[in-house]
Each structure stands twice: as C-alpha cells, then as structure tokens.
Protein backbone atom coordinates (compact mmCIF):
# COMPACT_ATOMS: atom_id res chain seq x y z
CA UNK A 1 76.66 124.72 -32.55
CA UNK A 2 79.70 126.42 -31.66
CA UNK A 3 81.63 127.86 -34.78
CA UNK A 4 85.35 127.52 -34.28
CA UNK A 5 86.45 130.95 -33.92
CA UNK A 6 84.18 131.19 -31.07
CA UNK A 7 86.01 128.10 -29.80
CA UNK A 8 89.49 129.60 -30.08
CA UNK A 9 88.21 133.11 -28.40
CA UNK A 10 86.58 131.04 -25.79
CA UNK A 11 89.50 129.01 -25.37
CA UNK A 12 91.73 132.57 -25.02
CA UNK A 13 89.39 133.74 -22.00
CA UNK A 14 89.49 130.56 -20.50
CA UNK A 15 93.53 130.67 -20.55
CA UNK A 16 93.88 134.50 -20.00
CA UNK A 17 91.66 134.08 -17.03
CA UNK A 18 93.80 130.62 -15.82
CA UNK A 19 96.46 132.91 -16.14
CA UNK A 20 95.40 135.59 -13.86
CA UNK A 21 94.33 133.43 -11.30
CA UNK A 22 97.79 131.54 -11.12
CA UNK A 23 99.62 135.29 -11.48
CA UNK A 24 97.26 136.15 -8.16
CA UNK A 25 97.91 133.12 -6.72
CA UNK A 26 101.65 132.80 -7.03
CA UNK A 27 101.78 136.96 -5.67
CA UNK A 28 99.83 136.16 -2.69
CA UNK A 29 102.04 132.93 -2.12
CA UNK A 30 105.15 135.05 -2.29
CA UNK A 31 103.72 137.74 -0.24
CA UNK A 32 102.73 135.71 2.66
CA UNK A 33 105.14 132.63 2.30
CA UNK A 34 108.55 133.07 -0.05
CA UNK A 35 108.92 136.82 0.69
CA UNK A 36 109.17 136.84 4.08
CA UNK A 37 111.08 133.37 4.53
CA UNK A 38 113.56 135.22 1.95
CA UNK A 39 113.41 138.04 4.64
CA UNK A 40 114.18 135.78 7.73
CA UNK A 41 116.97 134.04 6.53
CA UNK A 42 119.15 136.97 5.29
CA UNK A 43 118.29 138.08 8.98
CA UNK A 44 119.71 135.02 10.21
CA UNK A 45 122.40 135.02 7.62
CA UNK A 46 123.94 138.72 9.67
CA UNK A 47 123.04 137.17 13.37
CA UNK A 48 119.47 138.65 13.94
CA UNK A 49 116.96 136.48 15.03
CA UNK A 50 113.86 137.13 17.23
CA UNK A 51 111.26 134.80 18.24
CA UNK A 52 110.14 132.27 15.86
CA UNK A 53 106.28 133.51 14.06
CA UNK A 54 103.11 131.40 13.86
CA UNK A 55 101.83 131.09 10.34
CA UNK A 56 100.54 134.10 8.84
CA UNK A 57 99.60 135.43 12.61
CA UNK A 58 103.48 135.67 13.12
CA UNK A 59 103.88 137.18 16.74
CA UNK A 60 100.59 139.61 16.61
CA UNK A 61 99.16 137.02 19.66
CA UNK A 62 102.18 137.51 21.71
CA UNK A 63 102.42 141.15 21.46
CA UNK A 64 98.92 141.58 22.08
CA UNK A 65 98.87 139.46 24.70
CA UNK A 66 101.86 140.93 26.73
CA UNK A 67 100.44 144.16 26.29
CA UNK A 68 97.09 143.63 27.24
CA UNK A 69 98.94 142.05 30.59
CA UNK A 70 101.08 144.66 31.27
CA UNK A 71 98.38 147.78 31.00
CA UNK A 72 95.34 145.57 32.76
CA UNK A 73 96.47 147.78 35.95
CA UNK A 74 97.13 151.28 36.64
CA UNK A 75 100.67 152.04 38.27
CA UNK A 76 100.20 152.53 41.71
CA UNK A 77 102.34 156.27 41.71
CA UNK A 78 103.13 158.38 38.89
CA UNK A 79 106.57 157.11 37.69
CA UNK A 80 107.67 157.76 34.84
CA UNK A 81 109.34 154.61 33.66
CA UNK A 82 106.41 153.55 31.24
CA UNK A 83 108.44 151.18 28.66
CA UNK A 84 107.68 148.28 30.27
CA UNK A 85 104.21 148.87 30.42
CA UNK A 86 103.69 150.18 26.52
CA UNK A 87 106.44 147.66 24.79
CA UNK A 88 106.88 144.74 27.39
CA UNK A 89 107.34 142.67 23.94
CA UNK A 90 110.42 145.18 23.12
CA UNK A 91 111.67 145.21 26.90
CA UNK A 92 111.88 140.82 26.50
CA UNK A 93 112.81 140.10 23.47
CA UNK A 94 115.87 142.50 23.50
CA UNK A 95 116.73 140.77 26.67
CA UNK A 96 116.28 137.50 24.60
CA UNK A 97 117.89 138.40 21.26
CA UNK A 98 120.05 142.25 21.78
CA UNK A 99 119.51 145.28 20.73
CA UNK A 100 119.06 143.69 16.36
CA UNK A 101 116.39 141.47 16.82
CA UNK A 102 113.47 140.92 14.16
CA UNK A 103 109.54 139.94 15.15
CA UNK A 104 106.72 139.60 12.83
CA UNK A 105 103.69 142.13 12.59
CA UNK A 106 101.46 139.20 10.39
CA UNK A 107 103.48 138.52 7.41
CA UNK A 108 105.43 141.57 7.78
CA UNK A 109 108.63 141.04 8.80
CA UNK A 110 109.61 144.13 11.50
CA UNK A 111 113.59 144.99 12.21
CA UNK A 112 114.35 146.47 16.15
CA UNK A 113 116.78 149.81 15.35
CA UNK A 114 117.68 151.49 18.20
CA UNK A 115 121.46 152.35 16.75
CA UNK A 116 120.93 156.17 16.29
CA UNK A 117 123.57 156.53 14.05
CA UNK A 118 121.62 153.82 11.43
CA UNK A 119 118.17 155.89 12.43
CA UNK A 120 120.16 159.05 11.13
CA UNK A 121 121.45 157.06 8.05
CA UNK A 122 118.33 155.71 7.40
CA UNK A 123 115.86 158.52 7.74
CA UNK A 124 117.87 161.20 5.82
CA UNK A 125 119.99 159.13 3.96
CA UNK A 126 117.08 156.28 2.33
CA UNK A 127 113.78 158.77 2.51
CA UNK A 128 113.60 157.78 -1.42
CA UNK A 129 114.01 154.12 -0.84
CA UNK A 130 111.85 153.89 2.31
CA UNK A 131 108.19 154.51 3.41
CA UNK A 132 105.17 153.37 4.72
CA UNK A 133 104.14 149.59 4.63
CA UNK A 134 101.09 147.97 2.99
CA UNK A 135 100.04 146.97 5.82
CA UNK A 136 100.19 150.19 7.65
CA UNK A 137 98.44 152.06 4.74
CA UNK A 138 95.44 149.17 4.84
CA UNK A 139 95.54 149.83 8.50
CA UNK A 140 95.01 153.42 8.40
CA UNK A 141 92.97 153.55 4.68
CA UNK A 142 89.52 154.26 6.38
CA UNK A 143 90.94 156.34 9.26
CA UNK A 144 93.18 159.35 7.72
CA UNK A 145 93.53 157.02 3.52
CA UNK A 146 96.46 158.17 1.26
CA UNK A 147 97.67 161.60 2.89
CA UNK A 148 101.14 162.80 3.40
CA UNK A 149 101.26 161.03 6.40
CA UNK A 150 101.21 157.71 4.45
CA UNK A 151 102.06 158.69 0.93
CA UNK A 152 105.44 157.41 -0.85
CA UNK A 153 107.73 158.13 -3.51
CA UNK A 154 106.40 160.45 -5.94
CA UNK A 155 102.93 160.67 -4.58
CA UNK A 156 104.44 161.93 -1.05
CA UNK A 157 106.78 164.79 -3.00
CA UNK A 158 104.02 166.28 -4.65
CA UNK A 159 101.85 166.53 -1.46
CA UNK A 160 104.53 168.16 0.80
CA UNK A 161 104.63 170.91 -2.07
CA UNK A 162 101.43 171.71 -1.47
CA UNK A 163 101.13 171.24 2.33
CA UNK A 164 104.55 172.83 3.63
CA UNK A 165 103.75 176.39 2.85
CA UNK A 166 100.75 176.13 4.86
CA UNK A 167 103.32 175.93 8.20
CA UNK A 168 106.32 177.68 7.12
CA UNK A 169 107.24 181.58 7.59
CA UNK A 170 105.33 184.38 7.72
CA UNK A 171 102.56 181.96 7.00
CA UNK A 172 102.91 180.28 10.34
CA UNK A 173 103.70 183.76 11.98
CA UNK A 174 100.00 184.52 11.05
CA UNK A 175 98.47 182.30 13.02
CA UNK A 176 99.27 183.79 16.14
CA UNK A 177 96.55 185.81 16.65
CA UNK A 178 94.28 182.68 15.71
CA UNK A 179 96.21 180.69 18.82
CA UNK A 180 96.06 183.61 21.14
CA UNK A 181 91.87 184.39 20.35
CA UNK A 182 91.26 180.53 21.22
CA UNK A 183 93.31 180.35 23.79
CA UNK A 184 91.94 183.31 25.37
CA UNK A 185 88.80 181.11 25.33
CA UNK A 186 89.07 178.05 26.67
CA UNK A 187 90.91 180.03 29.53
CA UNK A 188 87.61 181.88 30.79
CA UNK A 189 85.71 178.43 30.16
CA UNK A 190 87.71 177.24 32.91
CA UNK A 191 87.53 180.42 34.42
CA UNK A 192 83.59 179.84 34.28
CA UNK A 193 83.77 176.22 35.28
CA UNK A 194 86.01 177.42 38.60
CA UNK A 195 83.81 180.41 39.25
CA UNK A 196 80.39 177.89 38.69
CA UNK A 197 82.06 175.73 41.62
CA UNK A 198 84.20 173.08 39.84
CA UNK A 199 87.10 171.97 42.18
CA UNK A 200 88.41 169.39 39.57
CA UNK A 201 89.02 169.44 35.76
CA UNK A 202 89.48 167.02 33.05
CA UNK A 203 92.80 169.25 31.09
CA UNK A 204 92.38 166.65 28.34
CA UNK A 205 89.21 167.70 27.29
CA UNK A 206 89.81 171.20 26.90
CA UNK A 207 92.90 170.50 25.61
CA UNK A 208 91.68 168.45 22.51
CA UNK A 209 88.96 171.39 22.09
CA UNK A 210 91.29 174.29 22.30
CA UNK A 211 93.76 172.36 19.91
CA UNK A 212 91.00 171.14 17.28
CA UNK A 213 89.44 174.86 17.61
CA UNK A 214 93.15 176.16 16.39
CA UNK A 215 93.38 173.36 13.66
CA UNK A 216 89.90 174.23 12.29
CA UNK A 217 90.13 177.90 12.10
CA UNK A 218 93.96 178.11 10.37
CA UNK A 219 94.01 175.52 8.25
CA UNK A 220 90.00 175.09 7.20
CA UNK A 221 88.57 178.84 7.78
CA UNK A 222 85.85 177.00 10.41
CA UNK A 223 85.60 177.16 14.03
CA UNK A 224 85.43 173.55 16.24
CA UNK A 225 81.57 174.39 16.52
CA UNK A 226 81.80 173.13 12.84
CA UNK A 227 84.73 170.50 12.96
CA UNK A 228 83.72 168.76 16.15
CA UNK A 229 81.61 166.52 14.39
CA UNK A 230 84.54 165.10 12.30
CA UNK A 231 87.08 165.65 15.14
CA UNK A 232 84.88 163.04 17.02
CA UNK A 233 84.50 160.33 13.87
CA UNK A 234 88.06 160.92 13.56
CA UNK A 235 88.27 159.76 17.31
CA UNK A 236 86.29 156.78 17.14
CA UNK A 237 87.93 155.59 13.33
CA UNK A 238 91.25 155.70 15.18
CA UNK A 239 90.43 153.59 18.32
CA UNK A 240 88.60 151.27 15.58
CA UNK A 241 91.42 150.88 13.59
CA UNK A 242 94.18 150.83 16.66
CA UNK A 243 92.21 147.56 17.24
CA UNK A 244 92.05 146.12 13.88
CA UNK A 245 95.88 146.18 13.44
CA UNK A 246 96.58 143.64 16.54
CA UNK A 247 94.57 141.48 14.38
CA UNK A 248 95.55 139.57 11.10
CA UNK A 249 94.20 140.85 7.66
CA UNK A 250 93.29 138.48 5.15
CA UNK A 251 93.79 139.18 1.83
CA UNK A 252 90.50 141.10 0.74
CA UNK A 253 88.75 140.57 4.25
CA UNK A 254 88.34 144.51 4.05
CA UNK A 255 85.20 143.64 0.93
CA UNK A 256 83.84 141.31 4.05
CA UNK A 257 80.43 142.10 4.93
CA UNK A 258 81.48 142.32 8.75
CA UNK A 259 79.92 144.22 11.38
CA UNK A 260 83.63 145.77 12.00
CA UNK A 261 83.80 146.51 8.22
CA UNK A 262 80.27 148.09 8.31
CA UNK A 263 80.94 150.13 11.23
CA UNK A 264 84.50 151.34 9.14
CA UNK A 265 82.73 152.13 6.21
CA UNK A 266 79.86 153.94 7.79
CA UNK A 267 81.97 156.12 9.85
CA UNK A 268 84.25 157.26 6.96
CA UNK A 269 81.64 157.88 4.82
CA UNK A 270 80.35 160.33 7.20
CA UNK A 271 83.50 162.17 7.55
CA UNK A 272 83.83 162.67 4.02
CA UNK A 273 79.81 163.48 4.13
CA UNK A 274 80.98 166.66 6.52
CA UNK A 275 84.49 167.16 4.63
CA UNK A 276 82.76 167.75 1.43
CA UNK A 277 80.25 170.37 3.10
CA UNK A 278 83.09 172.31 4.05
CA UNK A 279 85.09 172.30 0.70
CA UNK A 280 81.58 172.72 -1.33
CA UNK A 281 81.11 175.78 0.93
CA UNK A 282 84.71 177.03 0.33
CA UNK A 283 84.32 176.81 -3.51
CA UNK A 284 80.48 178.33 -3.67
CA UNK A 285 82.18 181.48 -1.21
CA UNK A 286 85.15 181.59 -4.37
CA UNK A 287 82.35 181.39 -6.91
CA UNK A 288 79.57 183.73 -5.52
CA UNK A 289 82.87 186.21 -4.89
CA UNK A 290 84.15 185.95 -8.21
CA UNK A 291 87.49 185.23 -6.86
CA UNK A 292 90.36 183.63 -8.70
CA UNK A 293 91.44 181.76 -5.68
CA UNK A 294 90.05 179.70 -2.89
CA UNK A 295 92.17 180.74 0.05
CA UNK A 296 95.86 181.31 1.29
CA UNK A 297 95.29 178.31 4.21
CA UNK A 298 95.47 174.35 4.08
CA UNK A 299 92.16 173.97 2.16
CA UNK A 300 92.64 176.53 -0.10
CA UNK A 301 95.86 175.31 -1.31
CA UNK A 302 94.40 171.96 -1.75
CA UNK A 303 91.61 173.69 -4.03
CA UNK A 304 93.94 176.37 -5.74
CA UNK A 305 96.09 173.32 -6.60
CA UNK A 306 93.78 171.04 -8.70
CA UNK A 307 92.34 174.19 -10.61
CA UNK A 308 95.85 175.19 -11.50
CA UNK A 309 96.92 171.31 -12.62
CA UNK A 310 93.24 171.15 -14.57
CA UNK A 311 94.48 174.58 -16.43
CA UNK A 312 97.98 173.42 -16.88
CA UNK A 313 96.98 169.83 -17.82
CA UNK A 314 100.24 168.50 -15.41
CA UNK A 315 100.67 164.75 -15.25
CA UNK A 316 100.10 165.02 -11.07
CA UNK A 317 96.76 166.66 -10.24
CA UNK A 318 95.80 165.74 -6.94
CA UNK A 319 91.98 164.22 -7.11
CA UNK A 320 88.91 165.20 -4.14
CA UNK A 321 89.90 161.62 -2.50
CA UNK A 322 93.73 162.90 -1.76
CA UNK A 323 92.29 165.88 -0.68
CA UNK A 324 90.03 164.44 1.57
CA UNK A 325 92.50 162.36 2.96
CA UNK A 326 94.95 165.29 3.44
CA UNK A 327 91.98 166.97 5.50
CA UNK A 328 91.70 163.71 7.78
CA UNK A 329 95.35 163.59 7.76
CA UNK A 330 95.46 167.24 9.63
CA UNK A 331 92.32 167.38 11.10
CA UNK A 332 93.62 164.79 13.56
CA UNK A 333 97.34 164.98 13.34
CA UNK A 334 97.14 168.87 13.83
CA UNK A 335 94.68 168.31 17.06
CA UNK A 336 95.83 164.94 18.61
CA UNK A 337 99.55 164.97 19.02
CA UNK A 338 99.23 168.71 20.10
CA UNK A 339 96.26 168.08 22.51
CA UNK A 340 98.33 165.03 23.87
CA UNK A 341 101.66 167.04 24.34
CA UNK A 342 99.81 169.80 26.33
CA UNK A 343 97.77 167.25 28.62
CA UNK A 344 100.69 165.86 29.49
CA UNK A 345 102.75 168.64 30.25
CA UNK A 346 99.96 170.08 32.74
CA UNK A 347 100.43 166.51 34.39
CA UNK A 348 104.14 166.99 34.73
CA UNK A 349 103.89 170.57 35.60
CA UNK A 350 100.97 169.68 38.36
CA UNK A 351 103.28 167.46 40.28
CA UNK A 352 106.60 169.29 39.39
CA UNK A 353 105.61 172.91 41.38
CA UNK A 354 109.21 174.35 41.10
CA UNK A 355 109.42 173.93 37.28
CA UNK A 356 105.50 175.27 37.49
CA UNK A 357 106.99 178.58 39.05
CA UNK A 358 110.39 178.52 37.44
CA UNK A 359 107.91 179.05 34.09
CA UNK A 360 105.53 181.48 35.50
CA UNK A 361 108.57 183.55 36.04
CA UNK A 362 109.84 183.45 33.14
CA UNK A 363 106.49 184.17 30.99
CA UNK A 364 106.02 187.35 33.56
CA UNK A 365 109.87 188.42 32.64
CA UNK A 366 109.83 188.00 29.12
CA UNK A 367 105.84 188.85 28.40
CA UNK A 368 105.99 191.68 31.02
CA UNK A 369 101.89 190.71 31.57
CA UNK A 370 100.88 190.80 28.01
CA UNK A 371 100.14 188.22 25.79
CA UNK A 372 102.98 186.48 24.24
CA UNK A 373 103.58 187.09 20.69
CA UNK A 374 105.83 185.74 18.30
CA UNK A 375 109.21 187.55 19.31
CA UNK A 376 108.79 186.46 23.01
CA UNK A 377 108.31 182.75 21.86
CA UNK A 378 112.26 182.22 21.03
CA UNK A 379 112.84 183.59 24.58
CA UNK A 380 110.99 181.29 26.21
CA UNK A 381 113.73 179.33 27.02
CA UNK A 382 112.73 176.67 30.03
CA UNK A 383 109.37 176.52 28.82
CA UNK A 384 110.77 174.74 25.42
CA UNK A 385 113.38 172.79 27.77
CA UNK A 386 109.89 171.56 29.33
CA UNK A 387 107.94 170.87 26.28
CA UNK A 388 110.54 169.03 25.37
CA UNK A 389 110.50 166.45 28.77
CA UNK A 390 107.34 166.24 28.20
CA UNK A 391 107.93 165.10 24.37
CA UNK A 392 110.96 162.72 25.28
CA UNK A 393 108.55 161.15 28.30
CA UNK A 394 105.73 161.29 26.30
CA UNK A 395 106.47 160.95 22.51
CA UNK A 396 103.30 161.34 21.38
CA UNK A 397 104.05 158.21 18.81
CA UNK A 398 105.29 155.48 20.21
CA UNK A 399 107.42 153.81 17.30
CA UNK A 400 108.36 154.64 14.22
CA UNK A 401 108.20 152.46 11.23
CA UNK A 402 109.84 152.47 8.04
CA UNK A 403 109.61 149.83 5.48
CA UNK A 404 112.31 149.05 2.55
CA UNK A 405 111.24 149.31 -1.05
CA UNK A 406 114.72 147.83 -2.66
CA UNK A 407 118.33 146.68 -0.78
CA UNK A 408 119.79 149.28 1.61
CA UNK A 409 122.96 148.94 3.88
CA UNK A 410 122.97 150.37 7.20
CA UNK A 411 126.31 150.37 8.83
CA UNK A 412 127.21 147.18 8.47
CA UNK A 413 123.90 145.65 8.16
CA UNK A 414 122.13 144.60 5.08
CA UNK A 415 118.91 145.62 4.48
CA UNK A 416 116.92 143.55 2.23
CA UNK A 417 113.79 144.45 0.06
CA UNK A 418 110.44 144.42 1.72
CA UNK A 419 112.06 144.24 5.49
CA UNK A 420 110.30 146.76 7.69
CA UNK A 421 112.63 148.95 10.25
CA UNK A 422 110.66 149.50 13.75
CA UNK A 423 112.55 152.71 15.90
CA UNK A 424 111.43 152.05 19.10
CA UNK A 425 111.20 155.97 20.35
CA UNK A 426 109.73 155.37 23.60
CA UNK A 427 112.69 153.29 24.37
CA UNK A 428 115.11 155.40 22.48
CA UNK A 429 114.21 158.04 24.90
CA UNK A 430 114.06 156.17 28.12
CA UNK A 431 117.26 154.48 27.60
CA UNK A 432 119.67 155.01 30.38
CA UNK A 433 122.58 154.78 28.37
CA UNK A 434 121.82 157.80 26.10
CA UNK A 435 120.22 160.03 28.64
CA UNK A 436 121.77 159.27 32.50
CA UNK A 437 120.87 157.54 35.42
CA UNK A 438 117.77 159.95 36.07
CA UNK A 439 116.72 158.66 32.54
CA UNK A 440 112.81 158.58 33.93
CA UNK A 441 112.96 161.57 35.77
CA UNK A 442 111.20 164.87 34.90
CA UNK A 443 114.69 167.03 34.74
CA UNK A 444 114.24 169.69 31.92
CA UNK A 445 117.56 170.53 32.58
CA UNK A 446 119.48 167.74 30.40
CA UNK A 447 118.28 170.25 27.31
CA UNK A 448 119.92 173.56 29.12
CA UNK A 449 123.02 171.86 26.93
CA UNK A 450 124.04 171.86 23.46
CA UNK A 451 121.39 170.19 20.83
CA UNK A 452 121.66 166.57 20.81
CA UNK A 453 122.20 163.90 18.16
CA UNK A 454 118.90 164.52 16.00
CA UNK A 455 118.58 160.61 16.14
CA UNK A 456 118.62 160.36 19.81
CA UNK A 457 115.54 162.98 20.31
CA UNK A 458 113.47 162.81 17.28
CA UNK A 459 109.74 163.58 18.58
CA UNK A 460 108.37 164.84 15.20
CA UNK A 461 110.92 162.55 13.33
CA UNK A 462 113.64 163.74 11.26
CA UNK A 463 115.46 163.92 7.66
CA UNK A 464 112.69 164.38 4.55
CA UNK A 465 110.08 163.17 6.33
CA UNK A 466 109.80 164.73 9.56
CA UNK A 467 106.75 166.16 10.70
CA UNK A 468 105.39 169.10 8.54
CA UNK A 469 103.26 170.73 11.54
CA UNK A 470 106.59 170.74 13.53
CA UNK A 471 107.16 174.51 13.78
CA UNK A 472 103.05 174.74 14.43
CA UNK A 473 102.94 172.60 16.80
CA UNK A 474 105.81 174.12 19.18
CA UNK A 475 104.70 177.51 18.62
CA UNK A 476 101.04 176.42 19.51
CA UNK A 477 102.37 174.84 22.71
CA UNK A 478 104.25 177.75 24.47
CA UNK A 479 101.64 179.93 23.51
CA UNK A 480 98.76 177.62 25.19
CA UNK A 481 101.49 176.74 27.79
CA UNK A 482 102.97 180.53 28.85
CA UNK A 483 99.43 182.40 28.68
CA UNK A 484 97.75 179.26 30.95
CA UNK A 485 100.62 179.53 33.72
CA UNK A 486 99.83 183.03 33.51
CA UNK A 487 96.36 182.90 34.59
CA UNK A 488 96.28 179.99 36.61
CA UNK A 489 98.49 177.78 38.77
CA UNK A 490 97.45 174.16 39.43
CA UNK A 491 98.05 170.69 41.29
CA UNK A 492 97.42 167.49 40.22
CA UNK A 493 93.81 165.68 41.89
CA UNK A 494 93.72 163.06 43.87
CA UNK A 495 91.56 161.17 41.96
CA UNK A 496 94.32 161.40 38.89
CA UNK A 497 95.05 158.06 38.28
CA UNK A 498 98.32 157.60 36.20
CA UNK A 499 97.32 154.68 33.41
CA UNK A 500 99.12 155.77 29.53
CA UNK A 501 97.69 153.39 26.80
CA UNK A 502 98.34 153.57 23.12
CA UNK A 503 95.97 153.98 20.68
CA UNK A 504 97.89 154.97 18.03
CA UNK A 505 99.09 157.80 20.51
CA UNK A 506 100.44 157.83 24.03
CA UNK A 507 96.98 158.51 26.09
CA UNK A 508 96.76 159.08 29.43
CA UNK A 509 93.66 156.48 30.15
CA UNK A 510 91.14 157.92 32.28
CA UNK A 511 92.24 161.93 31.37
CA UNK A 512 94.44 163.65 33.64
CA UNK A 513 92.53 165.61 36.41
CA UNK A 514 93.76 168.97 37.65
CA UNK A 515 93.04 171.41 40.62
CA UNK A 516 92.85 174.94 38.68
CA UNK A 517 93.46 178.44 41.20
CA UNK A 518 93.16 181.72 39.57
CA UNK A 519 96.22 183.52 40.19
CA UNK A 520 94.18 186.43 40.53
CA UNK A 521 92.58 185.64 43.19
C-alpha cells in the first residue's frame, strides 16, 4: 500500500507533467493559430492583404501549383524575362493586392517588400532584430544545419568572427594562384575534350568542378578529387530539401520514420562521415607536426578557434556540429552560387558575340597575354559590368527572406513580431521601373554609370549580413571569366534549350551547352 508521501510525489509528477503538456499545447496553438491570426490582422489593420490561407497549408498549394504550371515547358527562345516563369504567384497577386501584399508559407506569415528604401532600412538598419525563420532553419537543418548562413543574434556574431578573415585582404589576395592553377586545368580538359572530337560541351559541369576544386583547396587544404564526394551529397540534400519546403511540416514529423526522413538522415550522416575524415586528418597532420596551430584557411580557423576557447574557458566555444555545419555551409555556398554565376554568363556571352569580343579585348589590353593577377582584376572594367548582368538576370537566389524577432517600423509600416519580410530580387531586378524599358535585355552598359542604390542591386545582399564570400566570389569570376575568353571563343548549341528552375538556386534545367573554338587555332 501506497504510503502518503509517495502519494503527494506521485501526485507532483502527475501535475508537473499535466503542466507541460498544456504549456506544449497552448505554444503549438499559438504558433500555428493565435500568432499568425495576430499577424494577419495588424496586416489588415495598415491595408495589406493577400489571398486568404487554407488551414495550416496556408497558400503552399497555390504557389506550388502555379509554379509547377508555369515551368512544365521550356521557353521557346532565350528571353530573358524569366519572372513570370520563377514567381507567377508574385507576378498575380501583386496584380491582385499592390506592391504590400502578405501570403502564407504554412503558418508563416510572409510580407512582399519590394520598396528599396525599406530593404535598405531593414537590412542595415534591423540586422539585430531580424534573421532567419524557424521554418527556414528546419528546412535547411539536414542540408547545410546551424552555419552562418542561418545563424542569429549572438550565435551569427561569433561565427562571422571566425569566418570573415578567411575572405578578406591579403588573405583573399592569396588565393590567386590557387584560382589561376585550377583554372589552368579545367581549361586543357576542355582543351582535351575538343582535341578528342567533342563539338558540344556541358559549361555547367565543368563549371561546378572548377568552382568546387577552388572551394576545396583554399578553404579545406583538399583538392575536388577529395570533396566531390560531399559536393555531390550536398547536391542531392539540396534538391531533397528544395522539395520538402513546398510541403507542410508538422510539428515533430522530422522524428517520422519516413522514407523521405530516412533518405535525409542517411545522406547527412554521410557528409559528416567524409567531413570528419577531413578535419581528423587536419588535426593528426597538427599533431604528428607538433604544431601549435591547425592552419591559416577556413578549417583551420574553425579548429584554431575551439582550442583557443577550451584554453581560455570563453562562454562561446563553437562545438564539432557548428563546425560541421560551417563546412556544409561553404562547401556548397562557395561552389554553387559561383558555378551558377559563371554558367550563366558563358550563356549570355555565347549568344551576345560583341560583348564576347568587347571582353577578349579588354583581357588582351590589360593582361598583355599573361595570366591575370590581382592588380589587373580592378581593371577589368566591362568584364565586372558583365558579371554583373549576369547577376541582376540571374541572381543566383531568388528571394530573400528575413523574419522579425520583436516590433520594427519600416517607413510607415508597422512591423509586428514574428512577421516574415520576403524581397523578391528576381523581380527587384527585372522591374522596369527601376532599370528602363530594356529591363530584360542583356545591356552591361546600364553599370558603365555611377553605383546604384545598394537596395536596388543587392546580389550577395547587403548591410551586416551580406554575403561573406562576396569579394571571393567576384575575384574568382573574372579570373575564370578573362583567362577562358582568352583561350577560347564560343557559341551557344543548338541543342541549348533555355528552361531556369529553382532549386534553392536559379538553374539552368537541362545545363547550358556550348560550341568551344580554340583561339589558337
């Protein structure tokens, strides 16, 4: 027989665990219900409405269904008016609702800016208060986890501390001869693939190798021969988990023994399997050398970093998961956005010959036949004005969210708590008010003027968090770019058939095919 203090302790778990469950219960009833009904009608309270969400799905049917309409067909030329096809729900419902209109991602609640004096305001102005979405970091959690690309407050300060050195200054200076060796390269493979009787190539392909070759030997000391089994996990996570987030998450589904959460799981298991291979061989080099340091690139910052918080005892010491995830973070934002702004700048420089020979000329002026090295790159003049079409056509990202952590006003807009902001940067940079009547033409020429409005080209983002491979990633492309024009000149095929998707990234469907002539020849 129970003795009555075993009653009354029974009696305490019994209400201690009643209260959890109603604590859970009433959070998850806010979250999905109160929160965003809150949300909606202080949106409706300042005249933005959008159209009205299904429960819990909100408007992830409609978007995926309009999309999935508008890219079942390739375009029959290559035009470069692609809005319509990538954002047909943007394109209606700001012909239903204006340029402020609100739709629902789920539960979350997603605001339409497109005002770039608010985008300015918000992103340099509200870095502190703003950041990346639950959602969005469940969405990406198997694919690149907690890195600085989806890090907030505190946790994203102390990562940038450690990751900007790795692409600023003389740093970044010595990677040139890194970019120039694997460039050098892939240009004799498709010197070899020309000279073995291939009248068509696939740019995309060497593209993502020559740009995951650079990544790998920078920032992790390893050649692609070594990443290219994580480079393609990485590939096949992200398509996974493109797909996942046009579908609703339930609360916990992610513990769901699913064949989609199996697959997940398997895959980034075995990226961290091959991640932890290459830091274990980083820190048995340090040990067998007796060094007192692990490296001056990424990885060895990462390492040099959590020896020196162990020894210093600091509150922040970043553990082996954050530094996985800063590897996967990277690994593919350091290959994929690159690779994608080169493959499509071939494309536009295939079908645009007079901007193909207006930058041959200028790399044989300025480079005199030599390599170029880091004092020609600021010279380079129309080959940045051309890199930088090619971003505003072809923003590698498509969008760019922000979500609100407390109350911010924008303008004159209140901002409520928990409200996510969605900057529309394809349409931001096809908009025909902000750029001209040739708005989808390839005319490198609107950047011959003075800079404009940071908010009205913003490829890598801007304020605090703009993109930390920024100054890599431009100095990787004119080097790739000049030294390729150099060697080769090149048409697009006829069997190029113009068809961008996103999967996270603007992708040119079924690769972009080129016809490659040695100019030596």
């Amino acid at each position: 027989m129970a003795t009555p203090v075993a009653v009354a302790v029974m009696a305490t778990l019994l209400l201690l665990l009643l209260f959890l469950i109603a604590r859970a219960v009433y959070a998850t009833f806010s979250f999905y219900l109160l929160t965003p009904r809150r949300i909606k009608k202080t949106m409706e309270r300042q005249g933005v409405r959008g159209p009205e969400p299904r429960l819990l799905v909100g408007n992830l049917r409609d978007v995926s269904s309009l999309v999935a309409e508008s890219t079942s067909k390739d375009m029959e030329s290559i035009r470069h008016d692609i809005v319509d096809r990538l954002l047909p729900h943007y394109v209606r419902w700001r012909k239903q609702y204006g340029n402020r209109f609100i739709y629902w991602n789920g539960v979350e609640p997603r605001l339409c800016l497109t005002e770039y004096d608010l985008i300015k305001e918000l992103l340099s102005k509200y870095s502190p208060q703003t950041g990346k979405s639950w959602l969005q970091q469940q969405g990406s959690k198997h694919f690149i986890g907690r890195g600085l690309l989806m890090a907030n407050g505190d946790d994203w300060f102390h990562q940038h501390r450690i990751i900007a050195p790795a692409f600023m200054g003389d740093k970044l200076k010595s990677y040139h001869g890194f970019m120039v060796e694997c460039t050098n390269q892939t240009l004799q493979s498709l010197q070899n693939a020309i000279d073995s009787g291939q009248t068509e190539i696939e740019i995309g392909d060497y593209m993502t190798r020559l740009a995951s070759d650079i990544i790998s030997r920078t920032e992790f000391g390893s050649s692609y021969e070594k990443g290219k089994q994580i480079f393609h996990l990485l590939t096949v996570l992200q398509h996974r988990c493109a797909q996942a987030s046009r579908r609703f998450c339930l609360p916990g589904s992610r513990f769901f023994p699913t064949k989609y959460n199996k697959e997940i799981k398997t895959l980034k298991m075995e990226v961290e399997r091959l991640l932890m291979e290459i830091i274990e061989s980083r820190k048995d080099s340090a040990e067998i050398g007796r060094s007192c340091t692990y490296g001056d690139d990424l990885l060895g910052m990462l390492l040099n970093e959590i020896k020196r918080k162990a020894r210093n005892k600091s509150a922040y010491s970043p553990s082996m998961q954050v530094i996985m995830d800063e590897c996967k973070t990277i690994f593919f934002a350091g290959h994929d956005t690159v690779a994608l702004l080169l493959t499509w700048t071939v494309m536009l420089l295939a079908t645009n010959w007079s901007w193909q020979e207006k930058v041959r000329a200028e790399v044989t002026r300025v480079c005199n036949g030599k390599n170029p090295s880091v004092h020609h790159l600021p010279k380079l003049g129309l080959l940045n004005m051309v890199i930088n079409e090619s971003l505003r056509l072809y923003p590698p990202a498509s969008l760019l969210p922000r979500m609100a952590f407390e109350d911010i006003k924008l303008g004159d807009l209140h901002v409520p708590k928990g409200l996510s902001i969605w900057i529309p940067v394809l349409a931001i940079n096809h908009s025909e008010d902000l750029w001209g009547k040739d708005v989808h033409e390839f005319n490198p020429e609107r950047f011959a003027s003075k800079p404009f409005s940071p908010a009205r080209f913003m490829p890598f983002a801007m304020g605090p968090r703009n993109c930390v491979g920024q100054s890599f990633a431009m100095m990787e492309a004119k080097i790739i770019l000049a030294m390729l024009v150099s060697r080769f000149s090149f048409t697009i095929s006829d069997n190029y058939r113009h068809a961008p998707v996103v999967v996270l990234t603007i992708k040119p469907k079924y690769g972009v095919q080129i016809c490659l002539k040695p100019l030596n020849s």
